[in-house]
C-alpha atoms as a PDB file:
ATOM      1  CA  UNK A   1     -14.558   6.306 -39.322  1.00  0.00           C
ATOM      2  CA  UNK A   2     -14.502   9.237 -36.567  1.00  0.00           C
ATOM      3  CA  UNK A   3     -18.238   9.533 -37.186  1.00  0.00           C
ATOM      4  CA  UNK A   4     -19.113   6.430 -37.161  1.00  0.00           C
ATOM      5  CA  UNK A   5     -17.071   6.497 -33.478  1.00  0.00           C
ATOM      6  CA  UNK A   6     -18.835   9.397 -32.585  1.00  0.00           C
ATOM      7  CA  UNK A   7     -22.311   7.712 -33.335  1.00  0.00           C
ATOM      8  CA  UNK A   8     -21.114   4.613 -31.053  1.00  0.00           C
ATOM      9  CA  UNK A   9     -23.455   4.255 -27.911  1.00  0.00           C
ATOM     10  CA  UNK A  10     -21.465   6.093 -24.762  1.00  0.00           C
ATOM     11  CA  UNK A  11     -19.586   8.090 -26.663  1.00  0.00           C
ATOM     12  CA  UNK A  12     -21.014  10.774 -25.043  1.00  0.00           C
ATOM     13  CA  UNK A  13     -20.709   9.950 -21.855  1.00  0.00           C
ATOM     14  CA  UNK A  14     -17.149   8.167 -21.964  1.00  0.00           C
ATOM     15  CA  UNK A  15     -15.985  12.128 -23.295  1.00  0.00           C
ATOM     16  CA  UNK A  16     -17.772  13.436 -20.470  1.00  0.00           C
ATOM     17  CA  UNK A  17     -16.614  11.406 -17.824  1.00  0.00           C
ATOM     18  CA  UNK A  18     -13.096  11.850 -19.364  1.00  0.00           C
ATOM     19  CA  UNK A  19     -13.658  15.572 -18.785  1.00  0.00           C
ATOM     20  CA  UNK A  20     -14.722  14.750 -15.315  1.00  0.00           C
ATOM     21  CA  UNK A  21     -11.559  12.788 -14.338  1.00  0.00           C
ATOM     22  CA  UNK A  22      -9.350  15.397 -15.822  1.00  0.00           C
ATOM     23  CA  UNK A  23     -11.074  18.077 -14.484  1.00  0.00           C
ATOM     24  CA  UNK A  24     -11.683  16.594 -10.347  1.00  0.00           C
ATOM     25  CA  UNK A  25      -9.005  14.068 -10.196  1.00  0.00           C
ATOM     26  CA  UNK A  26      -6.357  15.555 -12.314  1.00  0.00           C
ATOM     27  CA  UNK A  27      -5.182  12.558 -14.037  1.00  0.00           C
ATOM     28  CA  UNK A  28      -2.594  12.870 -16.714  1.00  0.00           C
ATOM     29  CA  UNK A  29      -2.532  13.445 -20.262  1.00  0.00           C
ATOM     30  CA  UNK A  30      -1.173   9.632 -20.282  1.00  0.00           C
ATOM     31  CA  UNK A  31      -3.541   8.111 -17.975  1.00  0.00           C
ATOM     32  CA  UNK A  32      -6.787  10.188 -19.542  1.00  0.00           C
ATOM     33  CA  UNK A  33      -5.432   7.929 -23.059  1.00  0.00           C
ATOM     34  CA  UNK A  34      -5.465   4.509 -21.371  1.00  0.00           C
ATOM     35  CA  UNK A  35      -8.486   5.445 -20.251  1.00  0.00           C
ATOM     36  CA  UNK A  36     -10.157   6.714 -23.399  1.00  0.00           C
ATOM     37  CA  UNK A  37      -8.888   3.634 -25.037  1.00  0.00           C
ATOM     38  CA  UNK A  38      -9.949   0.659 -22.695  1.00  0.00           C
ATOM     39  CA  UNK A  39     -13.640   2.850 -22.965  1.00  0.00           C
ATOM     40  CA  UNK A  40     -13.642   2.994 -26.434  1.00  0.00           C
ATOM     41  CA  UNK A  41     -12.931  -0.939 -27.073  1.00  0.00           C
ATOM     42  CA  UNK A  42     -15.238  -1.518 -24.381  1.00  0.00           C
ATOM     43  CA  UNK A  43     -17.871   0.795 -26.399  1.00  0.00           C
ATOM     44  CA  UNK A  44     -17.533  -1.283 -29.557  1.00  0.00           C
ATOM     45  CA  UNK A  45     -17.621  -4.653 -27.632  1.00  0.00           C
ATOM     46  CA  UNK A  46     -21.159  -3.597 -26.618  1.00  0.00           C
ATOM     47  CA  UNK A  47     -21.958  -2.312 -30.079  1.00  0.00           C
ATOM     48  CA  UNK A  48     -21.302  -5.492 -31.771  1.00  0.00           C
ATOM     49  CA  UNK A  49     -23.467  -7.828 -28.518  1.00  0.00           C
ATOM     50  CA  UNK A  50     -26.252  -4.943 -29.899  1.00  0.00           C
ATOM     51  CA  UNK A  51     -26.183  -3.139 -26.871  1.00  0.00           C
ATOM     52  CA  UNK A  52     -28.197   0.103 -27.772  1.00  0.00           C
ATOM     53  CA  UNK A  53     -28.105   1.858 -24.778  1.00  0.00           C
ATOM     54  CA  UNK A  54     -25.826   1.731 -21.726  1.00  0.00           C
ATOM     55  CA  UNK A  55     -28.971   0.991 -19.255  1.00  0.00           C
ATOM     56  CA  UNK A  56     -29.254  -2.520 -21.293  1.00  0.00           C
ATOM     57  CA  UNK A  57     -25.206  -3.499 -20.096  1.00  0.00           C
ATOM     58  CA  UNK A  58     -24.928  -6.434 -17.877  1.00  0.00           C
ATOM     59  CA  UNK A  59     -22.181  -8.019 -15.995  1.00  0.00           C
ATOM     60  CA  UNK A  60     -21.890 -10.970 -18.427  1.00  0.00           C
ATOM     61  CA  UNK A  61     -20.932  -8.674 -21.161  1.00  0.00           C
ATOM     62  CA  UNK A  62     -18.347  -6.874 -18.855  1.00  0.00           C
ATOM     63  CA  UNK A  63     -17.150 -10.538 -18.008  1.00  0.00           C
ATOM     64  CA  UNK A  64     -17.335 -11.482 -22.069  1.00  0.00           C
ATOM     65  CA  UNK A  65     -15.156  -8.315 -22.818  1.00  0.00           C
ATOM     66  CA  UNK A  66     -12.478  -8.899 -20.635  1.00  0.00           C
ATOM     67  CA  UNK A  67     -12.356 -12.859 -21.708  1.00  0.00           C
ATOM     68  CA  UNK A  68     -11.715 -12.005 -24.692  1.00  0.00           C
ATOM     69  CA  UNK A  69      -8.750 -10.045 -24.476  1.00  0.00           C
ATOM     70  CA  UNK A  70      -7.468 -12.217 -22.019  1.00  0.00           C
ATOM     71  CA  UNK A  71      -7.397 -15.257 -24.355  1.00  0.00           C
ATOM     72  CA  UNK A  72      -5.724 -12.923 -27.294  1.00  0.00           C
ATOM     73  CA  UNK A  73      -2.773 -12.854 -24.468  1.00  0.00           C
ATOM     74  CA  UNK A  74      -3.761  -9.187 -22.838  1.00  0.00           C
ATOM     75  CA  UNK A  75      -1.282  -8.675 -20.041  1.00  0.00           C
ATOM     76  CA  UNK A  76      -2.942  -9.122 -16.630  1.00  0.00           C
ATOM     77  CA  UNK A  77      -1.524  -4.978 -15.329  1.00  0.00           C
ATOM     78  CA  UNK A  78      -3.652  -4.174 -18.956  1.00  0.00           C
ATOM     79  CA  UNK A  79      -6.596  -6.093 -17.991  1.00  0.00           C
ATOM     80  CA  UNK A  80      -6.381  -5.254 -14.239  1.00  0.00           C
ATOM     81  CA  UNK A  81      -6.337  -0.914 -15.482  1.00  0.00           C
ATOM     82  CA  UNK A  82      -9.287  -1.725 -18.158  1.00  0.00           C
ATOM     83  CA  UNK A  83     -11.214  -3.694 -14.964  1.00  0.00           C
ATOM     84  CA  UNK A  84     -10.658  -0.468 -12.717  1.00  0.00           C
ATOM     85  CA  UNK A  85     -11.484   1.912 -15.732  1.00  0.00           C
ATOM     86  CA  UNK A  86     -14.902  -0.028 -16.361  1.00  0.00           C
ATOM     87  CA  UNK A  87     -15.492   0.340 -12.603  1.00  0.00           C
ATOM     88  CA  UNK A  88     -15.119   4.116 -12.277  1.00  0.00           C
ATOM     89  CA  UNK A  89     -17.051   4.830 -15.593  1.00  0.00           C
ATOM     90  CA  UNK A  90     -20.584   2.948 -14.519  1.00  0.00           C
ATOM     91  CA  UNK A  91     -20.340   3.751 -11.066  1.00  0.00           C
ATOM     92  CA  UNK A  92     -19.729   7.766 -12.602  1.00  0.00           C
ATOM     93  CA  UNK A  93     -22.818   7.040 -14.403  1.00  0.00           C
ATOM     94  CA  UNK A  94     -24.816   5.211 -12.227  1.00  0.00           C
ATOM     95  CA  UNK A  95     -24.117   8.179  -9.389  1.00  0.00           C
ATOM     96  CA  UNK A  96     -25.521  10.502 -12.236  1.00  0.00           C
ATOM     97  CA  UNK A  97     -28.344   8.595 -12.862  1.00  0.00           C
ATOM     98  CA  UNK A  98     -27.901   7.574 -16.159  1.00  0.00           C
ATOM     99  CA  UNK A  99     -28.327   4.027 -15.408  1.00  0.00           C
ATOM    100  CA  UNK A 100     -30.020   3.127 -12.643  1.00  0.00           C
ATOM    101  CA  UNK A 101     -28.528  -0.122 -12.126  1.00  0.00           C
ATOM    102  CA  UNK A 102     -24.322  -0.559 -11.949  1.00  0.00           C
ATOM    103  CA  UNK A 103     -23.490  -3.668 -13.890  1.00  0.00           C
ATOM    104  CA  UNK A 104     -19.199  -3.207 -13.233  1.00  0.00           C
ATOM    105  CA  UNK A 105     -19.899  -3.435  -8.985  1.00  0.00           C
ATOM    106  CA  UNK A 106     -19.055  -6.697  -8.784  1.00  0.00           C
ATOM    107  CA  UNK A 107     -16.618  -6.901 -11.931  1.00  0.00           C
ATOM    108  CA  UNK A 108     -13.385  -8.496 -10.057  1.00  0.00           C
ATOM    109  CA  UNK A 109      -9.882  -7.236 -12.153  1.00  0.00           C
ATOM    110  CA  UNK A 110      -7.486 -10.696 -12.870  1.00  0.00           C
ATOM    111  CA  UNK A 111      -5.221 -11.126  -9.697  1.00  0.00           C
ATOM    112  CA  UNK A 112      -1.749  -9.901 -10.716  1.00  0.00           C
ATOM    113  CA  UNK A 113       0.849 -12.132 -10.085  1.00  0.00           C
ATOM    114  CA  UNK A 114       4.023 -10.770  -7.451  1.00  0.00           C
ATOM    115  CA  UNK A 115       6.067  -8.651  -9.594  1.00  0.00           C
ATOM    116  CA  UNK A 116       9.213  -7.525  -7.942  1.00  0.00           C
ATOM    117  CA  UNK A 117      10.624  -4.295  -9.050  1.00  0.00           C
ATOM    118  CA  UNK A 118      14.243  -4.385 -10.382  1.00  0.00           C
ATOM    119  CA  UNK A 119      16.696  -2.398  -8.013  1.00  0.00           C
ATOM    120  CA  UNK A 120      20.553  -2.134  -7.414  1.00  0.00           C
ATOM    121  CA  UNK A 121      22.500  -3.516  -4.171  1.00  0.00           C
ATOM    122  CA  UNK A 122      23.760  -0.416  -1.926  1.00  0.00           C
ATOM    123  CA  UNK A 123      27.489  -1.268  -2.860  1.00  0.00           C
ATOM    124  CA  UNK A 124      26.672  -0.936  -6.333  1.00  0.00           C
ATOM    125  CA  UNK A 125      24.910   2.242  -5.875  1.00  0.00           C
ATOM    126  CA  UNK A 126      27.587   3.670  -4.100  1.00  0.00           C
ATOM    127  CA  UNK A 127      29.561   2.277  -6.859  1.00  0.00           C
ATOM    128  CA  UNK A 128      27.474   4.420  -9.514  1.00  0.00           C
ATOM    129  CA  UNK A 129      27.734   7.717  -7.602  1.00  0.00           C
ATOM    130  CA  UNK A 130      31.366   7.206  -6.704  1.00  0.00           C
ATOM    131  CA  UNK A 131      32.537   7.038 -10.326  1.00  0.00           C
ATOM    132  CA  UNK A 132      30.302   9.445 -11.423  1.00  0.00           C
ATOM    133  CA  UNK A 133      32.404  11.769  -9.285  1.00  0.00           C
ATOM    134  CA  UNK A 134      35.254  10.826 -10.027  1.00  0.00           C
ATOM    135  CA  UNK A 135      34.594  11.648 -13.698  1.00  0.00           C
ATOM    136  CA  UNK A 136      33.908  15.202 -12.440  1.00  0.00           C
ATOM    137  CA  UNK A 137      37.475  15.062 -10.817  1.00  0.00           C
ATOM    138  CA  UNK A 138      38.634  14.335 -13.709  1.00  0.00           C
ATOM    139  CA  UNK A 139      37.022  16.750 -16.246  1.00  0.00           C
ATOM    140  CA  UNK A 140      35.011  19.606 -14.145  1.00  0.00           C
ATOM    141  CA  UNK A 141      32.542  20.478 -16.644  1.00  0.00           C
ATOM    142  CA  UNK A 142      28.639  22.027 -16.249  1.00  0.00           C
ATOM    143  CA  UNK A 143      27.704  19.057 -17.537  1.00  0.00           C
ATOM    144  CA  UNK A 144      29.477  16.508 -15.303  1.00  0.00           C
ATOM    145  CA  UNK A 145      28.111  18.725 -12.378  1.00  0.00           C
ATOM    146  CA  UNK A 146      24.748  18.220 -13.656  1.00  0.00           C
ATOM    147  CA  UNK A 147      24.730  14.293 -13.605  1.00  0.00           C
ATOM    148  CA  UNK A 148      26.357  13.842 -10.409  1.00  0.00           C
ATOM    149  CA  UNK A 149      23.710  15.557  -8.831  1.00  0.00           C
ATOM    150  CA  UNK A 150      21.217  14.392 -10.630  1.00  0.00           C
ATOM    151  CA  UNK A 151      22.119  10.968 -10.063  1.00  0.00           C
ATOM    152  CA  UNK A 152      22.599  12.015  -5.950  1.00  0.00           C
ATOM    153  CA  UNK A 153      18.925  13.212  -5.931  1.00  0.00           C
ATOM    154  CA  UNK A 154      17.610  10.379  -7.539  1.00  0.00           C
ATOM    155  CA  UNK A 155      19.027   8.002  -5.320  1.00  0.00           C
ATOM    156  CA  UNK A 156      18.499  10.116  -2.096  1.00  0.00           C
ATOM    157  CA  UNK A 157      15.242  11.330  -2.502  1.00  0.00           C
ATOM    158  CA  UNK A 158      13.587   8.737  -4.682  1.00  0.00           C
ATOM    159  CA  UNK A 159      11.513  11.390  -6.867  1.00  0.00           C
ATOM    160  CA  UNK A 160       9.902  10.322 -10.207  1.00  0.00           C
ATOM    161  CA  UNK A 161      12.010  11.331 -13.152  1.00  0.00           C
ATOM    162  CA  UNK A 162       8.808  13.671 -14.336  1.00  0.00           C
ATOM    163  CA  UNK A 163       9.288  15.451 -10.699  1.00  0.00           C
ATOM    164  CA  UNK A 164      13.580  15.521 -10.971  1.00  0.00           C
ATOM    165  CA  UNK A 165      12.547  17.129 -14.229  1.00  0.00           C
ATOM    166  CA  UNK A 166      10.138  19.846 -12.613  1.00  0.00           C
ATOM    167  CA  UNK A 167      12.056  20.529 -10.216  1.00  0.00           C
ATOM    168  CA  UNK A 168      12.159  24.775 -10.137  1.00  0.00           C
ATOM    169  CA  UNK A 169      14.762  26.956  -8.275  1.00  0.00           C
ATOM    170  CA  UNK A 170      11.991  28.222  -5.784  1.00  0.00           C
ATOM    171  CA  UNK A 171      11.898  23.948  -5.166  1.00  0.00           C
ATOM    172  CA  UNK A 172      14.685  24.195  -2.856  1.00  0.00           C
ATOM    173  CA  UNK A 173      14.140  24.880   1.067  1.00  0.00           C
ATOM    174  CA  UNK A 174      17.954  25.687   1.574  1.00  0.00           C
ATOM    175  CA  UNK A 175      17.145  26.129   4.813  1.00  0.00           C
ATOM    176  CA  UNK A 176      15.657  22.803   5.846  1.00  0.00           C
ATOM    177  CA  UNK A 177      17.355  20.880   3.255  1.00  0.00           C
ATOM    178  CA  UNK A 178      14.307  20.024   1.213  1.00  0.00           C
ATOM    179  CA  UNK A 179      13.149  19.609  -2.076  1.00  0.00           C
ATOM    180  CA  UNK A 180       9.130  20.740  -2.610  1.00  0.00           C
ATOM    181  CA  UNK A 181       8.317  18.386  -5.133  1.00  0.00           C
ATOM    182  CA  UNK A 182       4.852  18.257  -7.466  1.00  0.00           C
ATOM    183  CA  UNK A 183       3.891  14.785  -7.532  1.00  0.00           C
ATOM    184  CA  UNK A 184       1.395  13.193  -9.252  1.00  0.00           C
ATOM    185  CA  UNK A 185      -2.755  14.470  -8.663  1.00  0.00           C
ATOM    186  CA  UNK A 186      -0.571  17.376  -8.676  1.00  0.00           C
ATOM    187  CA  UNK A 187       0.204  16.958  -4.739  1.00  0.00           C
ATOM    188  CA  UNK A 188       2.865  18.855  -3.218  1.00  0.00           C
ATOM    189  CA  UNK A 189       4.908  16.510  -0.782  1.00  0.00           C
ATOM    190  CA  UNK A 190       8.826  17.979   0.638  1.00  0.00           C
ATOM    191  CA  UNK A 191      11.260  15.102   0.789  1.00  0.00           C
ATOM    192  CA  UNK A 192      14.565  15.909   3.092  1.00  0.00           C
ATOM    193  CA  UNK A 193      17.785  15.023   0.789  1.00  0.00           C
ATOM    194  CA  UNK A 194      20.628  14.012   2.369  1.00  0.00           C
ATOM    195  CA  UNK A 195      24.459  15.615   2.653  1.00  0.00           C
ATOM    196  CA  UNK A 196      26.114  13.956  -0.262  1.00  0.00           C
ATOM    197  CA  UNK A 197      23.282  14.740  -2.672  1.00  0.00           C
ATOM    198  CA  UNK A 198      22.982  18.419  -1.368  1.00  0.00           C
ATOM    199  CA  UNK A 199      26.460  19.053  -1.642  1.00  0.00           C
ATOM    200  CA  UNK A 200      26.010  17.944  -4.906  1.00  0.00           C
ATOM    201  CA  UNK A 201      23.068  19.948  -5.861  1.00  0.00           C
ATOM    202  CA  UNK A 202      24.976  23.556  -5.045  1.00  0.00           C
ATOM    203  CA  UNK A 203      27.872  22.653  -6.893  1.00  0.00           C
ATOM    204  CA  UNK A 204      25.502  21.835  -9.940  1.00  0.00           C
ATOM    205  CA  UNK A 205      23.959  25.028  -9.183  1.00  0.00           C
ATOM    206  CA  UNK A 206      27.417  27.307  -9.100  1.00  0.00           C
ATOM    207  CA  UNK A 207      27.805  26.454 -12.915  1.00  0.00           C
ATOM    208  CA  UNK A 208      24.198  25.515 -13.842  1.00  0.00           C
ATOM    209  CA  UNK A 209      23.982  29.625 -15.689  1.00  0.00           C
ATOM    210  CA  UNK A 210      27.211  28.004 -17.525  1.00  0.00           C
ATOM    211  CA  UNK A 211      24.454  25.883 -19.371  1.00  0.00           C
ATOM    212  CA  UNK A 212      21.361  27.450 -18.902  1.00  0.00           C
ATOM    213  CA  UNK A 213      19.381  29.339 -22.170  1.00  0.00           C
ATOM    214  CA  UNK A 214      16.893  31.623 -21.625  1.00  0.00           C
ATOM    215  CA  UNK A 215      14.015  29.068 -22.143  1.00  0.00           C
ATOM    216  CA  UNK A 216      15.502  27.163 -18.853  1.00  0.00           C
ATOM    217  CA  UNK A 217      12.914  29.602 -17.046  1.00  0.00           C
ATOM    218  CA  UNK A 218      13.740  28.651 -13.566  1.00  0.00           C
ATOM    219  CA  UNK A 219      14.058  24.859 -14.183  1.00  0.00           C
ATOM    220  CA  UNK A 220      16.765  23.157 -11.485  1.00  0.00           C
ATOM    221  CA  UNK A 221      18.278  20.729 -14.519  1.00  0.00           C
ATOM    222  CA  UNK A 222      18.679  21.934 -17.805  1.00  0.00           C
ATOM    223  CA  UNK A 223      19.614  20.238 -20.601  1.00  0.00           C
ATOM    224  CA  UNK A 224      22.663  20.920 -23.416  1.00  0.00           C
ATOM    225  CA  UNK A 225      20.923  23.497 -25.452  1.00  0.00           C
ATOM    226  CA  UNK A 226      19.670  25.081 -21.978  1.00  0.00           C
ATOM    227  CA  UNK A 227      16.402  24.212 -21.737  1.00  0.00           C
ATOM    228  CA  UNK A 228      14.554  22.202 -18.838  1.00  0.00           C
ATOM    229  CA  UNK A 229      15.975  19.291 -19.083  1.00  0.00           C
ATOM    230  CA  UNK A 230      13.972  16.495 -20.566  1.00  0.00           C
ATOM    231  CA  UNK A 231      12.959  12.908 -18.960  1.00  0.00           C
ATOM    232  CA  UNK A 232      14.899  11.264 -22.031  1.00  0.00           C
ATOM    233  CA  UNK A 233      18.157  12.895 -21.533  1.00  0.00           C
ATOM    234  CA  UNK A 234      17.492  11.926 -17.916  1.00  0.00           C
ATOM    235  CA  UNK A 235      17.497   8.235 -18.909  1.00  0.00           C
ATOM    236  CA  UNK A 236      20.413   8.049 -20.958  1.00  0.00           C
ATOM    237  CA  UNK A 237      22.076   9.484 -18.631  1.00  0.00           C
ATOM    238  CA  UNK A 238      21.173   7.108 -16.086  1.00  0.00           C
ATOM    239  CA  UNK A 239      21.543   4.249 -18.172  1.00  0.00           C
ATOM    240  CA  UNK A 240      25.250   5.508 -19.133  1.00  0.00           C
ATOM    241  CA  UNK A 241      26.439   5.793 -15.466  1.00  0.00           C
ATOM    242  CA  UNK A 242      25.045   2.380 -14.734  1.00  0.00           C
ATOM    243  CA  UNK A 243      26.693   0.861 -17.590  1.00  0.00           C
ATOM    244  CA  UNK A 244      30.503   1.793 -16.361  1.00  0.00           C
ATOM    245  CA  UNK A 245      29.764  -0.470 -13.305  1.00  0.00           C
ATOM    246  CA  UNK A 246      30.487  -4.290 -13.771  1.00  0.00           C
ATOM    247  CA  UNK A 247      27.976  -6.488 -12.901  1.00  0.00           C
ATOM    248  CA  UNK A 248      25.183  -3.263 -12.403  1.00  0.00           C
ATOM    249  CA  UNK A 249      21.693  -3.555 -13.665  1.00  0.00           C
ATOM    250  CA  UNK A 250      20.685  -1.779 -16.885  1.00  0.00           C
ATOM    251  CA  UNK A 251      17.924   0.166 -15.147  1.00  0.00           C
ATOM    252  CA  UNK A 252      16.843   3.562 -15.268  1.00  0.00           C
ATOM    253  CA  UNK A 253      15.738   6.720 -12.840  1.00  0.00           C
ATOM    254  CA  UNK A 254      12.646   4.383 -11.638  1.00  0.00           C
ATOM    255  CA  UNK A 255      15.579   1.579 -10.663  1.00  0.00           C
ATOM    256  CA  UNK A 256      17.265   4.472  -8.247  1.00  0.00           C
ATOM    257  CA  UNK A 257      13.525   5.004  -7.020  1.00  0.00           C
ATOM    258  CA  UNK A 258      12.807   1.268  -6.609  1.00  0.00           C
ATOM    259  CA  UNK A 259      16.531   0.879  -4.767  1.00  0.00           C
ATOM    260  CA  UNK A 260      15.985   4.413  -2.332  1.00  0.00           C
ATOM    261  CA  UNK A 261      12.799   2.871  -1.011  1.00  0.00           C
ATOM    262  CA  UNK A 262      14.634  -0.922  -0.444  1.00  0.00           C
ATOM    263  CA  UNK A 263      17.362   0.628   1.318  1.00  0.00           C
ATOM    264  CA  UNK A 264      15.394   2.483   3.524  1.00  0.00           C
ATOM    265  CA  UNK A 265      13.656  -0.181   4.850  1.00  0.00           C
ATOM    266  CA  UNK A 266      16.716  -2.584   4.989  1.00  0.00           C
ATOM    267  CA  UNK A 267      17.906   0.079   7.344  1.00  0.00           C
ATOM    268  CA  UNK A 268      14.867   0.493   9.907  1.00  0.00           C
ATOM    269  CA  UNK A 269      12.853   3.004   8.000  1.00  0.00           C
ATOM    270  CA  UNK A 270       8.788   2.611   8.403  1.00  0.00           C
ATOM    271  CA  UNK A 271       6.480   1.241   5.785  1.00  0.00           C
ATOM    272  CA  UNK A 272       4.631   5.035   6.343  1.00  0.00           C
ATOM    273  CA  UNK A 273       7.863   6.928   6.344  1.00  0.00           C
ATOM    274  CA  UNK A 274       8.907   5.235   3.184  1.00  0.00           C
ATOM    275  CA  UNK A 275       5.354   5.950   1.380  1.00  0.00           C
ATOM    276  CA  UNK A 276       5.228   9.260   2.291  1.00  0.00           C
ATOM    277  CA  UNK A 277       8.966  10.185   0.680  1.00  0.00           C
ATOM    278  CA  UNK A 278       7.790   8.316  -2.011  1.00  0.00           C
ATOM    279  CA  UNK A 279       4.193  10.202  -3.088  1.00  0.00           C
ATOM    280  CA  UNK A 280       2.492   6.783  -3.306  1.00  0.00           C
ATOM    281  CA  UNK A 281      -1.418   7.614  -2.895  1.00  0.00           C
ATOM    282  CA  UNK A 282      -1.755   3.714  -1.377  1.00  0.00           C
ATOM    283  CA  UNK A 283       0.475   1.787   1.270  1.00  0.00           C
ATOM    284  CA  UNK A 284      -0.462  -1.126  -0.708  1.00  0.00           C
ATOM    285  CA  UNK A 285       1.730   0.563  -3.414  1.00  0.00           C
ATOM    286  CA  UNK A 286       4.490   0.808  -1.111  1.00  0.00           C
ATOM    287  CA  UNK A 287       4.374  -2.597   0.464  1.00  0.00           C
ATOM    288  CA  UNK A 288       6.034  -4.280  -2.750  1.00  0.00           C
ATOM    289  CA  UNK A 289       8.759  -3.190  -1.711  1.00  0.00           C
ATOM    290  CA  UNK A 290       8.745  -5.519   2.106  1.00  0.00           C
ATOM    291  CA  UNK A 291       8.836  -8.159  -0.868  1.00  0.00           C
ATOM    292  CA  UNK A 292      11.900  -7.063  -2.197  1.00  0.00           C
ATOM    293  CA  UNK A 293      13.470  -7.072   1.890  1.00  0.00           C
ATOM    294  CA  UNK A 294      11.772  -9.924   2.746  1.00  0.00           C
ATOM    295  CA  UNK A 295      13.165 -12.017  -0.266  1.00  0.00           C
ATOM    296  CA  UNK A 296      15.991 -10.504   0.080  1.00  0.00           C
ATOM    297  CA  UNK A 297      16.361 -11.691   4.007  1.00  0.00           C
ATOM    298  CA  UNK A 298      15.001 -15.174   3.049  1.00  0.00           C
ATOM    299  CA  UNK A 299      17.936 -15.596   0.641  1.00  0.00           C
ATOM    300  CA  UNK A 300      20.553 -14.640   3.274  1.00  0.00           C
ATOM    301  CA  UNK A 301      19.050 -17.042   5.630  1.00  0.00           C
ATOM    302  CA  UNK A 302      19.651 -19.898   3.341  1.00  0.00           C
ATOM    303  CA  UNK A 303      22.524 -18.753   2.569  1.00  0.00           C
ATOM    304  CA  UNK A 304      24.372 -18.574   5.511  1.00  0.00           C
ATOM    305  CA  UNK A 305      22.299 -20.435   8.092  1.00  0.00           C
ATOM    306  CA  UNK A 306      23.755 -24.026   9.448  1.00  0.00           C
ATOM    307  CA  UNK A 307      19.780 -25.258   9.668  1.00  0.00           C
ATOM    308  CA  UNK A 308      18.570 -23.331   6.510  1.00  0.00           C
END
């Protein structure tokens, strides 16, 4: 079967444009998969239309690929990646010159509908944090240390769970209050954490050699057997402190990132302020979140307005 793959027409050239993206863009290990996947049920799609040779690929057949899956019930984020993925692999070849025509220019990805991301109200955030604490009050152990501050960071600085996770000792500008953080693309951004959180973060760090093995390395969080702490434990974690508060969403670190970001901007903050803590590449990325205000401001209106 991995032969006959092999033998598939663009096989070779899907592998080396994977190599390409991994190699200039730094994608991830995850993203490079999605990638080599859509490709490779693209590849076959052609295969069975008797497409020979990628120079003989037309839009139609793009168009006929994508129909397809989106009558089996493909989610429209799925179709919209394997759209973009398309895109970047026959304009990588038609830069090249491998083809010497690009069939995917004009291949439009299905309009996603307005998704808005799950986050928490600030009292109920506060909420979180504040019994989180008081849990420490009440039993002061290493690792009670470690999830209030974990939790503060989350919430203050609004950092992926893959960067909380990365976070090294060298990571933190005591000076400035900052956290250098290694986003995705591998770009380094510093995000400024607030008192609360770094109050939280030295006490974590007066016990963290309480918990820390000798894998830890220099790893901020570590884990109960002492190693870097993994994005799994991270989630339960989150999960558990959201689940003592009535009434709070069962979300995880990405809900804490999703609620920083509303926050902000429900208290003045800029749309490029906000991106910028955030990592996001796009502002477009960022803007979901003026949904999430704007909603939120619309619903108050009606709410309390005589002439709503």
């Amino acid at each position: 079967m991995d032969q006959e793959r092999d033998q598939t027409p663009g096989a070779a050239e899907k592998q080396a444009w994977l190599r390409s993206l991994e190699l200039d863009e730094h994608l991830s290990a995850h993203s490079l998969r999605a990638y080599a996947g859509d490709l490779e049920g693209l590849l076959e799609h052609l295969h069975r239309l008797g497409r020979s040779r990628l120079q003989e690929v037309e839009l139609a057949d793009l168009r006929s690929w994508l129909a397809n899956q989106q009558t089996r019930g493909m989610a429209r984020s799925t179709l919209q990646r394997r759209a973009a993925a398309v895109r970047g692999f026959f304009a990588w070849l038609h830069r090249g010159g491998v083809i010497d025509h690009d069939p995917a220019q004009t291949l439009r990805s299905p309009r996603l509908g307005r998704r808005l991301p799950p986050t928490l109200e600030q009292a109920t955030a506060e909420e979180v944090l504040r019994r989180a604490i008081e849990a420490v009050a009440a039993e002061d152990t290493p690792p009670a240390r470690r999830d209030v501050a974990l939790l503060e960071v989350l919430y203050a600085c609004g950092i992926r769970v893959s960067e909380l996770c990365g976070l090294d000792l060298g990571s933190l500008d005591h000076e400035r209050r900052l956290l250098r953080v290694l986003g995705k693309g591998d770009k380094q951004r510093s995000v400024p954490v607030g008192g609360p959180a770094w109050r939280a973060l030295l006490a974590w760090l007066e016990v963290r050699d309480q918990l820390a093995g000798p894998s830890a390395g220099p790893a901020v969080f570590v884990g109960e057997r002492g190693a870097r702490i993994d994005q799994r434990v991270v989630r339960r974690i989150v999960h558990r402190a959201l689940a003592v508060v009535p009434g709070a969403p069962d979300l995880g670190p990405h809900g804490l990132r999703h609620a920083m970001a509303t926050h902000l901007l429900e208290g003045g903050a800029d749309l490029r302020s906000v991106q910028e803590l955030l990592g996001h590449a796009s502002l477009a990325t960022t803007q979901i979140y003026t949904h999430v205000t704007n909603d939120r401001l619309r619903a108050a209106f009606e709410q309390a307005h005589p002439r709503a």
